[in-house]
C-alpha atoms as a PDB file:
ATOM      1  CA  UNK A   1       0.000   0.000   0.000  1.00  0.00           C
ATOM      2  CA  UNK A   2       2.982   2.425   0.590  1.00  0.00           C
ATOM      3  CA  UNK A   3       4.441   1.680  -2.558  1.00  0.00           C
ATOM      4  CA  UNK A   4       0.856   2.216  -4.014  1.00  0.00           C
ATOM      5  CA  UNK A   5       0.335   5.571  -2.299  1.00  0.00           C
ATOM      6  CA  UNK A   6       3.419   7.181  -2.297  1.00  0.00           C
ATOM      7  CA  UNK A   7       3.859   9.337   0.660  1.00  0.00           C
ATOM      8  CA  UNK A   8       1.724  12.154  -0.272  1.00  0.00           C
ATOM      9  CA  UNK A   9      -1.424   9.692  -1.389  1.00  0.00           C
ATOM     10  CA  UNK A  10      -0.902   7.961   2.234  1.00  0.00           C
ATOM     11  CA  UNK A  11      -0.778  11.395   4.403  1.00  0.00           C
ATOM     12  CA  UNK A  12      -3.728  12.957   2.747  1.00  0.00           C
ATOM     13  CA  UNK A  13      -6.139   9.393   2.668  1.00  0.00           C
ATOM     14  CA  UNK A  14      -4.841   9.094   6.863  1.00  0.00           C
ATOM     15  CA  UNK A  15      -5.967  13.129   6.717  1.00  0.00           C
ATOM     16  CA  UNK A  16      -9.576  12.587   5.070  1.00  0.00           C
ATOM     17  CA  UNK A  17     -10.041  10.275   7.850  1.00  0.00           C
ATOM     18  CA  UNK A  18      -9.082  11.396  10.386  1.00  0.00           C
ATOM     19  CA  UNK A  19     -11.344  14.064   9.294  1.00  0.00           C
ATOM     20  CA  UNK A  20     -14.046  12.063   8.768  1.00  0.00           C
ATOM     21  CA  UNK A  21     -14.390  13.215   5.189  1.00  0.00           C
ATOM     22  CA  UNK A  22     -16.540  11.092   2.301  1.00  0.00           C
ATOM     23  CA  UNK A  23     -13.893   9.236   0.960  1.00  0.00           C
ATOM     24  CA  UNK A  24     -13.892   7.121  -2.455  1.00  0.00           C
ATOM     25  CA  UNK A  25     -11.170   5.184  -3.708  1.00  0.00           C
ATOM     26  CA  UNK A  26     -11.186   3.262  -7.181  1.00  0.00           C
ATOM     27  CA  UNK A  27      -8.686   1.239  -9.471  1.00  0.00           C
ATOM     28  CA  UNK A  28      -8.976  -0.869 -12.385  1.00  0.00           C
ATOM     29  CA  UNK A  29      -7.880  -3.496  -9.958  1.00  0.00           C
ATOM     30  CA  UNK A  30     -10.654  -4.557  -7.352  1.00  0.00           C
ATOM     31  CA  UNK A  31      -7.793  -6.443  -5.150  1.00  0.00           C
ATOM     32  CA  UNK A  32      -5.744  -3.114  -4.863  1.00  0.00           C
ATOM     33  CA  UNK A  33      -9.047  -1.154  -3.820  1.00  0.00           C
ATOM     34  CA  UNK A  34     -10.182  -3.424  -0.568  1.00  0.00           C
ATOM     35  CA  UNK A  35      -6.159  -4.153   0.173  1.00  0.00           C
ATOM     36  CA  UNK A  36      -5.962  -0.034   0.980  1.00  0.00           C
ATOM     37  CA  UNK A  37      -9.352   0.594   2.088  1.00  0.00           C
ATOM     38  CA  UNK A  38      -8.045  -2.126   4.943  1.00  0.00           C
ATOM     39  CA  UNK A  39      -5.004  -0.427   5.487  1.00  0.00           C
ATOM     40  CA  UNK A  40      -6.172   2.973   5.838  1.00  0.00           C
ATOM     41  CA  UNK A  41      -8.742   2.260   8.764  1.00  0.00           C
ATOM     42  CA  UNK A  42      -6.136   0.202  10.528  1.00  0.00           C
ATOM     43  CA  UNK A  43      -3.737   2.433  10.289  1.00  0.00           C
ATOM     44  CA  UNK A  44      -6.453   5.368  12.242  1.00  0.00           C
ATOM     45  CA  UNK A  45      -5.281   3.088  15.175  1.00  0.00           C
ATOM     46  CA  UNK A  46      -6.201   3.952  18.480  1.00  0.00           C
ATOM     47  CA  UNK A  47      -8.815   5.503  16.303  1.00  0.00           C
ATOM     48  CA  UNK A  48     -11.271   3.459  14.552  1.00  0.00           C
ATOM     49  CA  UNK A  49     -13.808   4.576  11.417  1.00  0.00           C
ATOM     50  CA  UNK A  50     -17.343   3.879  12.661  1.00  0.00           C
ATOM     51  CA  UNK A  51     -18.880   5.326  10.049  1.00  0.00           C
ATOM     52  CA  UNK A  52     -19.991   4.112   6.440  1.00  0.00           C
ATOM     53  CA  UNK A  53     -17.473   1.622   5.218  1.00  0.00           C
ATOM     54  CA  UNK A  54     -17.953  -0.983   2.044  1.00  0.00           C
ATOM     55  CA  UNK A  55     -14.625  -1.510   0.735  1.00  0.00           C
ATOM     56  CA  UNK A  56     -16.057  -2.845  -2.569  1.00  0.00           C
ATOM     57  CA  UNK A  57     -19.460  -0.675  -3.243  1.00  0.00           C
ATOM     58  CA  UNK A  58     -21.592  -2.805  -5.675  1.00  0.00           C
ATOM     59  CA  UNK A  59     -23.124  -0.887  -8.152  1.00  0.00           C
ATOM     60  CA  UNK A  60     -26.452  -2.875  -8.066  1.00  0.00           C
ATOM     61  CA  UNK A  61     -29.985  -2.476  -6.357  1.00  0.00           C
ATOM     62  CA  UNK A  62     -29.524   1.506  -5.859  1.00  0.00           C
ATOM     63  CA  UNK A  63     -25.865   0.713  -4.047  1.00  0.00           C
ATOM     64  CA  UNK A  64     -24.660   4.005  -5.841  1.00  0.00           C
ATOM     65  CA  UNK A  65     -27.198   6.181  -3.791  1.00  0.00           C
ATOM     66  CA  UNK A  66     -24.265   5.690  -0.736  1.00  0.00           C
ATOM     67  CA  UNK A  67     -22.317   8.608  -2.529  1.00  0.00           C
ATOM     68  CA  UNK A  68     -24.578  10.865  -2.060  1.00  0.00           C
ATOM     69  CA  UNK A  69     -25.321  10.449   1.426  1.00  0.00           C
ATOM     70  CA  UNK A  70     -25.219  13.708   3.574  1.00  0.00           C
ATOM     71  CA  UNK A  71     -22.536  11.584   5.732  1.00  0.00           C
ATOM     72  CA  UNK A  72     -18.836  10.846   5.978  1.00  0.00           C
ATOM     73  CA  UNK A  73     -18.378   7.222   4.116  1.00  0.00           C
ATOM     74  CA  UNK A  74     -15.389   5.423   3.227  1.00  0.00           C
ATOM     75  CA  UNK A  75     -16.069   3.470  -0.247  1.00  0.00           C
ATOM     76  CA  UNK A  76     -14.225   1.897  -2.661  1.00  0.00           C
ATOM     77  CA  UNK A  77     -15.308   1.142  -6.589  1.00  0.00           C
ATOM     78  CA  UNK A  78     -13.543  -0.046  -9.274  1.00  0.00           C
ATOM     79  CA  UNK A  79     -12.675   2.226 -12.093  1.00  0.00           C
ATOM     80  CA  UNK A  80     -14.978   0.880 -14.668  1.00  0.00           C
ATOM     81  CA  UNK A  81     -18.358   1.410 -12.019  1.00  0.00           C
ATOM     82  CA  UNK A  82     -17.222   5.444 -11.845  1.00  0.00           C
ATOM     83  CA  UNK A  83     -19.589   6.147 -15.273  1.00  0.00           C
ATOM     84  CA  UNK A  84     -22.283   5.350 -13.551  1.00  0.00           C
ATOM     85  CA  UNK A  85     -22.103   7.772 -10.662  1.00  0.00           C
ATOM     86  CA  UNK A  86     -23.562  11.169 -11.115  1.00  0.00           C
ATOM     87  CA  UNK A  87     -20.146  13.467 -11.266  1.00  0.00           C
ATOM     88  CA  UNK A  88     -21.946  16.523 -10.168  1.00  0.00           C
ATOM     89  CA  UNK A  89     -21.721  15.186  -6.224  1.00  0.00           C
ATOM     90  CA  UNK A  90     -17.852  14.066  -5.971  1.00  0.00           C
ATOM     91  CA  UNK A  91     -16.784  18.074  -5.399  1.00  0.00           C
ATOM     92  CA  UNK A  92     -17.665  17.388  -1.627  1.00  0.00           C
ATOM     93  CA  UNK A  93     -15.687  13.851  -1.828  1.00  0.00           C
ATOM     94  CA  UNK A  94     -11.996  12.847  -1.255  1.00  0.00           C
ATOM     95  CA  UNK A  95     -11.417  10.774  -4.702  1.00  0.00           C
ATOM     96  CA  UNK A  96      -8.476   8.992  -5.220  1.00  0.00           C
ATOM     97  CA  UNK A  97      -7.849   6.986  -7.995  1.00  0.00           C
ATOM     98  CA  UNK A  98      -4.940   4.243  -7.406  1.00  0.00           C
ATOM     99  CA  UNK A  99      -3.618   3.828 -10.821  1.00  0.00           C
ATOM    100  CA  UNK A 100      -2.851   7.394 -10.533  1.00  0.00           C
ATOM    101  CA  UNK A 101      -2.706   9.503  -7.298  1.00  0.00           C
ATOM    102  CA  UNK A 102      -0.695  12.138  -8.083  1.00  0.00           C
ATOM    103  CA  UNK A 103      -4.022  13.204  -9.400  1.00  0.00           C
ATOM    104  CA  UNK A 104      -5.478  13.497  -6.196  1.00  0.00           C
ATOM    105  CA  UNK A 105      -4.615  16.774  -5.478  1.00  0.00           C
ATOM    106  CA  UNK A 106      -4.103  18.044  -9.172  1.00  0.00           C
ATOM    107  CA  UNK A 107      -5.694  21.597  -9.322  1.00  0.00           C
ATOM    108  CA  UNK A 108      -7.424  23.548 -12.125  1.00  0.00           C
ATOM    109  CA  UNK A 109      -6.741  27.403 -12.159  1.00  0.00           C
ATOM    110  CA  UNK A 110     -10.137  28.071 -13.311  1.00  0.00           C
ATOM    111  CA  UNK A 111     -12.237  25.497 -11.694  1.00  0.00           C
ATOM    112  CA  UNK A 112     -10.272  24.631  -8.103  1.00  0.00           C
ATOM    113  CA  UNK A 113      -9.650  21.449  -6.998  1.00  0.00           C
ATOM    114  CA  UNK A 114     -11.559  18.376  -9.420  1.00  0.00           C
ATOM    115  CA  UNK A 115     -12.495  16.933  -6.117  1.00  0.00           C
ATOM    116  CA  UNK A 116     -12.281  17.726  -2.354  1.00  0.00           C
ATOM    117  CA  UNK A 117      -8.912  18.213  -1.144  1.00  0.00           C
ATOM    118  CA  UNK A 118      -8.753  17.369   2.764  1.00  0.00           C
ATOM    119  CA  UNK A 119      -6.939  19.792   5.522  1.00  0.00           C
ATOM    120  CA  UNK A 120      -3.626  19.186   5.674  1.00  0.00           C
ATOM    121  CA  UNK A 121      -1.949  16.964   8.586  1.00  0.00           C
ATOM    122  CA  UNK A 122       0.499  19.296  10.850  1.00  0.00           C
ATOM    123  CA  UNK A 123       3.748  19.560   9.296  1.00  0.00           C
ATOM    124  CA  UNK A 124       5.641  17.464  11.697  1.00  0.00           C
ATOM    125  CA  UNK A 125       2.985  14.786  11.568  1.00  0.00           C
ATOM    126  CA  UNK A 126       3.390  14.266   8.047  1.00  0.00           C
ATOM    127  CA  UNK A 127       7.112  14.495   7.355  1.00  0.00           C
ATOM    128  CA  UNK A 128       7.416  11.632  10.255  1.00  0.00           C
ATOM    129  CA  UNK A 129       5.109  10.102   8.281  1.00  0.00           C
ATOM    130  CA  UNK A 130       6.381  10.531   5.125  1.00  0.00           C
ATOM    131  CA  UNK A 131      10.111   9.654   6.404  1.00  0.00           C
ATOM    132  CA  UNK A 132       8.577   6.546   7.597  1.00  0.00           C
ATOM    133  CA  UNK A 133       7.069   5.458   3.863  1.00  0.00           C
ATOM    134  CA  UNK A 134      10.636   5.921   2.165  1.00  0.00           C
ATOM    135  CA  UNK A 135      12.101   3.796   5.249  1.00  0.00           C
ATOM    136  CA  UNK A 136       9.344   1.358   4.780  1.00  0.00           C
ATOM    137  CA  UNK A 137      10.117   1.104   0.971  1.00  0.00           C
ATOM    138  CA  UNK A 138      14.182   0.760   1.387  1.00  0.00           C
ATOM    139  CA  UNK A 139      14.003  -2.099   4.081  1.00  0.00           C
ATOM    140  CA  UNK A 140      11.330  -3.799   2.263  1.00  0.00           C
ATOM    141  CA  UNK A 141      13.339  -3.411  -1.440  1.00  0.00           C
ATOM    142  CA  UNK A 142      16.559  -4.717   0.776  1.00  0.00           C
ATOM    143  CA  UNK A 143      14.134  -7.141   2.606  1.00  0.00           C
ATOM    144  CA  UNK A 144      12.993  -8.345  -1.049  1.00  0.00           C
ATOM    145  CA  UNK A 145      16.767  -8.874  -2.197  1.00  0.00           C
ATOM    146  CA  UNK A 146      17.880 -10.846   0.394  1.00  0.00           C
ATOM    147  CA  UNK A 147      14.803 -13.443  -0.125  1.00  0.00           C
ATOM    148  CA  UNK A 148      15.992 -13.220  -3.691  1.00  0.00           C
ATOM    149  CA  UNK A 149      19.180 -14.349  -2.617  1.00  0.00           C
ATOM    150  CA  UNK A 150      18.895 -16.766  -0.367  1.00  0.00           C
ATOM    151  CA  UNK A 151      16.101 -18.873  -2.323  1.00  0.00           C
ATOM    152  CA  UNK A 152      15.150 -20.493  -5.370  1.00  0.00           C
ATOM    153  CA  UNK A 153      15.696 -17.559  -8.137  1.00  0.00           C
ATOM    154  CA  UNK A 154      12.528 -18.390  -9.147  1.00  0.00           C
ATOM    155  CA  UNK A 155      10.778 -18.296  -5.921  1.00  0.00           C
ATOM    156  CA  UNK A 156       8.433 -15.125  -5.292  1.00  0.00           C
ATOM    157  CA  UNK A 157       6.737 -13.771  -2.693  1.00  0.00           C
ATOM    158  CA  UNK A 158       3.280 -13.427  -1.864  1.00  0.00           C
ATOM    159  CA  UNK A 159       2.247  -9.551  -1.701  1.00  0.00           C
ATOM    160  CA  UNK A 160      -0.869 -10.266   0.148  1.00  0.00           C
ATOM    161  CA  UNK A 161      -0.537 -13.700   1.847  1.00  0.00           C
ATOM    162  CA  UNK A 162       2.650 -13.042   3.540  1.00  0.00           C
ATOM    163  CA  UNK A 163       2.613 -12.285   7.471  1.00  0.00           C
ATOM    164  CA  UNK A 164       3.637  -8.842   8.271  1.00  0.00           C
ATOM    165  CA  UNK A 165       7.625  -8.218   8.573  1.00  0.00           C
ATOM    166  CA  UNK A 166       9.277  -6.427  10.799  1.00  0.00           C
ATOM    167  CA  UNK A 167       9.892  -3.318   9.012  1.00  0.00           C
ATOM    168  CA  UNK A 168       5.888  -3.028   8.331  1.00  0.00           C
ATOM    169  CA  UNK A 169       5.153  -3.825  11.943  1.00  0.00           C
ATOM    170  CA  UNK A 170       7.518  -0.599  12.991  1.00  0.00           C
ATOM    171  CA  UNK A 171       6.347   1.445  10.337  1.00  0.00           C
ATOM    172  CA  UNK A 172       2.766   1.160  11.999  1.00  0.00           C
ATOM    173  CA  UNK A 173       4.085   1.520  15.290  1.00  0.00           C
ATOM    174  CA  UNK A 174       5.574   4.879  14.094  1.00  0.00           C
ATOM    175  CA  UNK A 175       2.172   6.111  12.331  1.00  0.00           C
ATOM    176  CA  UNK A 176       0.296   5.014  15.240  1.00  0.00           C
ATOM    177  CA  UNK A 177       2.825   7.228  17.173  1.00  0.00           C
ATOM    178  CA  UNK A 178       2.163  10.180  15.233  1.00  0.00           C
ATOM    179  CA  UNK A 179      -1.366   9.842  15.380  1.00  0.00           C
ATOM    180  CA  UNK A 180      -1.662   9.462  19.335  1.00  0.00           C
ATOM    181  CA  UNK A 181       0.955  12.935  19.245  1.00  0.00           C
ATOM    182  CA  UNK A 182      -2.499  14.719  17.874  1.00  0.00           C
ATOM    183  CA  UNK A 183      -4.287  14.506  20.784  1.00  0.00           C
ATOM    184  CA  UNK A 184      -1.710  14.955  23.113  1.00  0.00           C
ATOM    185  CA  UNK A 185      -3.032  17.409  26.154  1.00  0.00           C
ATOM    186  CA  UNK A 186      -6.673  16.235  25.432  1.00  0.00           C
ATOM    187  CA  UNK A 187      -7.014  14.812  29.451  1.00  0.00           C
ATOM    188  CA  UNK A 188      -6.011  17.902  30.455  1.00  0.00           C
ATOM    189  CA  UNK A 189      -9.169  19.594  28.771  1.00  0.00           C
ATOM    190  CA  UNK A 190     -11.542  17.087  30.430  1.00  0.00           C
ATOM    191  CA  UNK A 191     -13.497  18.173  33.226  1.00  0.00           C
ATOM    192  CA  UNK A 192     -16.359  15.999  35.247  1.00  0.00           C
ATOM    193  CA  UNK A 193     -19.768  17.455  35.551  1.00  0.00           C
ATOM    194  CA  UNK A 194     -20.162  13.976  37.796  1.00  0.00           C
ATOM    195  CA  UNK A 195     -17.810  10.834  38.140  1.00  0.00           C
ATOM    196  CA  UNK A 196     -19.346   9.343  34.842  1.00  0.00           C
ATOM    197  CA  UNK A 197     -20.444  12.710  32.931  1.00  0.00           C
ATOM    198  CA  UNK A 198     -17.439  14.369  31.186  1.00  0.00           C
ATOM    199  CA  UNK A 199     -17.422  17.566  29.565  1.00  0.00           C
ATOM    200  CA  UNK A 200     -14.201  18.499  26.878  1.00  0.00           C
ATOM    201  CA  UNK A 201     -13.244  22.050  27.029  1.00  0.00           C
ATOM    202  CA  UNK A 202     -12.340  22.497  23.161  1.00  0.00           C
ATOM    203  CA  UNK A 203     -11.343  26.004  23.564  1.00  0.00           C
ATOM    204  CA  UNK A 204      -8.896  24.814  25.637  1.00  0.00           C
ATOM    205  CA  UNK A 205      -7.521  22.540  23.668  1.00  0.00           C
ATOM    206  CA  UNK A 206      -7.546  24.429  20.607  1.00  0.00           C
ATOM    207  CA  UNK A 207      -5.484  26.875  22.521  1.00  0.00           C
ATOM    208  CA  UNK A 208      -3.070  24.894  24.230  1.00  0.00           C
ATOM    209  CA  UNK A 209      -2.646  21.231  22.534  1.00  0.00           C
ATOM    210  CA  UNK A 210       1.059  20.232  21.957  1.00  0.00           C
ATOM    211  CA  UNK A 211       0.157  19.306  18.277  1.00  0.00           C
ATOM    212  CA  UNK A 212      -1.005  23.360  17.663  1.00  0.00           C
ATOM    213  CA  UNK A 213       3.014  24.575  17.535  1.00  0.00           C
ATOM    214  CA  UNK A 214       5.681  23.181  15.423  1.00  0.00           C
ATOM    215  CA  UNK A 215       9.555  23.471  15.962  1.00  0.00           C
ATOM    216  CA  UNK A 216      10.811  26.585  14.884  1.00  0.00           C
ATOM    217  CA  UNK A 217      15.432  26.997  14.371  1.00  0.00           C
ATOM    218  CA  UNK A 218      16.480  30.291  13.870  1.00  0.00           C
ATOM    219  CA  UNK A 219      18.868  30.079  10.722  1.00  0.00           C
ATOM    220  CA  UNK A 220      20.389  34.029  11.090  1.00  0.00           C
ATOM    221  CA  UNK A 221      23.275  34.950  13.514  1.00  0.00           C
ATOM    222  CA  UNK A 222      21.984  38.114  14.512  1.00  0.00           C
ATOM    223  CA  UNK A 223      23.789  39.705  17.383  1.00  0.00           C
ATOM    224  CA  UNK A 224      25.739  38.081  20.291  1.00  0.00           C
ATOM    225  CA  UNK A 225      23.379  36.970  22.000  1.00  0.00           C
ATOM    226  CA  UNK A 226      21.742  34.451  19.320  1.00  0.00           C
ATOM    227  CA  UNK A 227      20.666  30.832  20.229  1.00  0.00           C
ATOM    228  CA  UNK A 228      20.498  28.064  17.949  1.00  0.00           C
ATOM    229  CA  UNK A 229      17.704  26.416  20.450  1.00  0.00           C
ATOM    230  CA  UNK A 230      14.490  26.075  18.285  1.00  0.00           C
ATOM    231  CA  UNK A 231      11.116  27.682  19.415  1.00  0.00           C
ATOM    232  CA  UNK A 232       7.766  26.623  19.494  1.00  0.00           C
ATOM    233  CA  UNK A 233       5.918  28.582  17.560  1.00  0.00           C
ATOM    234  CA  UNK A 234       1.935  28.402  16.500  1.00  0.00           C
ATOM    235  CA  UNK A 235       1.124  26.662  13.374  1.00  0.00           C
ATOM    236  CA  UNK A 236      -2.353  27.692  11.830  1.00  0.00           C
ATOM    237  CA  UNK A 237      -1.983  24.788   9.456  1.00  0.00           C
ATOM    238  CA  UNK A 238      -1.829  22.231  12.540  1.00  0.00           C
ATOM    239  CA  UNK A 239      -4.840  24.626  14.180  1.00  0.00           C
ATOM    240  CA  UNK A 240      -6.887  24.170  10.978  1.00  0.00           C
ATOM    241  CA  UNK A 241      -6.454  20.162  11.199  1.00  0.00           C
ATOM    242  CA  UNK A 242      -7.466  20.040  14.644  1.00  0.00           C
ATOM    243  CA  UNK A 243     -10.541  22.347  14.348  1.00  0.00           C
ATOM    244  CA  UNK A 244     -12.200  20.006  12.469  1.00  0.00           C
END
């Protein structure tokens, strides 16, 4: 699925839902479709999507109907099933077609984005993330070249039947990482009406969350008394993420 992706395609699908945007993925291939539609929701983790989910939307008995629901979904289709579905109501939906993603965020001048374009994930989230998809994809090339080596030349690999290596098992560790870092401070914000009635103080959070401010290094010597210690500063793009 990383290879699939790419870094951006995986940061901006783990952004629409964490969102909880409508979300509709399609390829030519059906397989490749359910495979990321899997690996997307598990990689929300400690989160979980409890909304609309069909990884494989049949087209049949009014099926289609889903996509213009007036709630966040998460559907897949294959390519060939898109004619049938009215374009006019995908502006509001995160479409990403596998076979191609870097056309998920491609952007006409005159008419905006083709399709909805999720908020961004803050800065540092992402880069961690995206850090972790080219590590993923050098251990698992070296991983692949080794097995190549030791074995039968002719031997390959199952890409879905195999069990889950080690450097896919840290990857998610490390997304699951970033994810927990966006709600760091959110206990903090809780306060107890009663022992089994709590009330979150968004304000609060929105104003004080560790996620909100981003690393910030000077890079000019400026007098005497300059320090290369980096500041916290507050990031509007992470604030944007978070208020929704």
């Amino acid at each position: 699925t990383a290879r699939l992706l790419g870094a951006e395609g995986l940061t901006l699908l783990l952004a629409a839902a964490l969102t909880e945007c409508r979300i509709l993925i399609h390829s030519v291939n059906v397989a490749d479709v359910a495979m990321v539609a899997e690996v997307i929701t598990s990689l929300l983790f400690p989160f979980t999507w409890q909304l609309v989910y069909i990884p494989v939307l049949p087209i049949g008995g009014g099926m289609l109907e889903i996509l213009d629901a007036p709630l966040p979904f998460f559907v897949g289709l294959p390519t060939a099933s898109l004619k049938y579905v009215d374009k006019s109501i995908l502006s509001e939906v995160v479409v990403v077609d596998l076979d191609d993603v870097s056309s998920f965020t491609e952007y006409d001048a005159r008419r905006g984005p083709r399709t909805k374009i999720p908020p961004a994930l803050p800065a540092s989230v992402s880069t961690s993330i995206s850090k972790a998809v080219f590590r993923l994809l050098k251990e698992d090339d070296e991983l692949e070249q080794q097995m190549r080596t030791r074995f039968f030349v002719g031997l390959r690999r199952s890409s879905r039947l195999e069990i889950e290596t080690l450097p896919e098992r840290m990857f998610r560790i490390h997304v699951a990482l970033q994810i927990c870092s966006l709600v760091r401070g959110y206990q903090e914000c809780l306060f107890f009406v009663s022992a089994l009635q709590p009330v979150f103080n968004r304000d609060r959070f929105l104003r004080q969350a560790p996620a909100l401010f981003e690393d910030k290094r000077p890079t000019v010597l400026i007098d005497k008394n300059f320090s290369d210690r980096s500041q916290k500063i507050l990031s509007p793009r992470s604030k944007r993420f978070l208020s929704v």
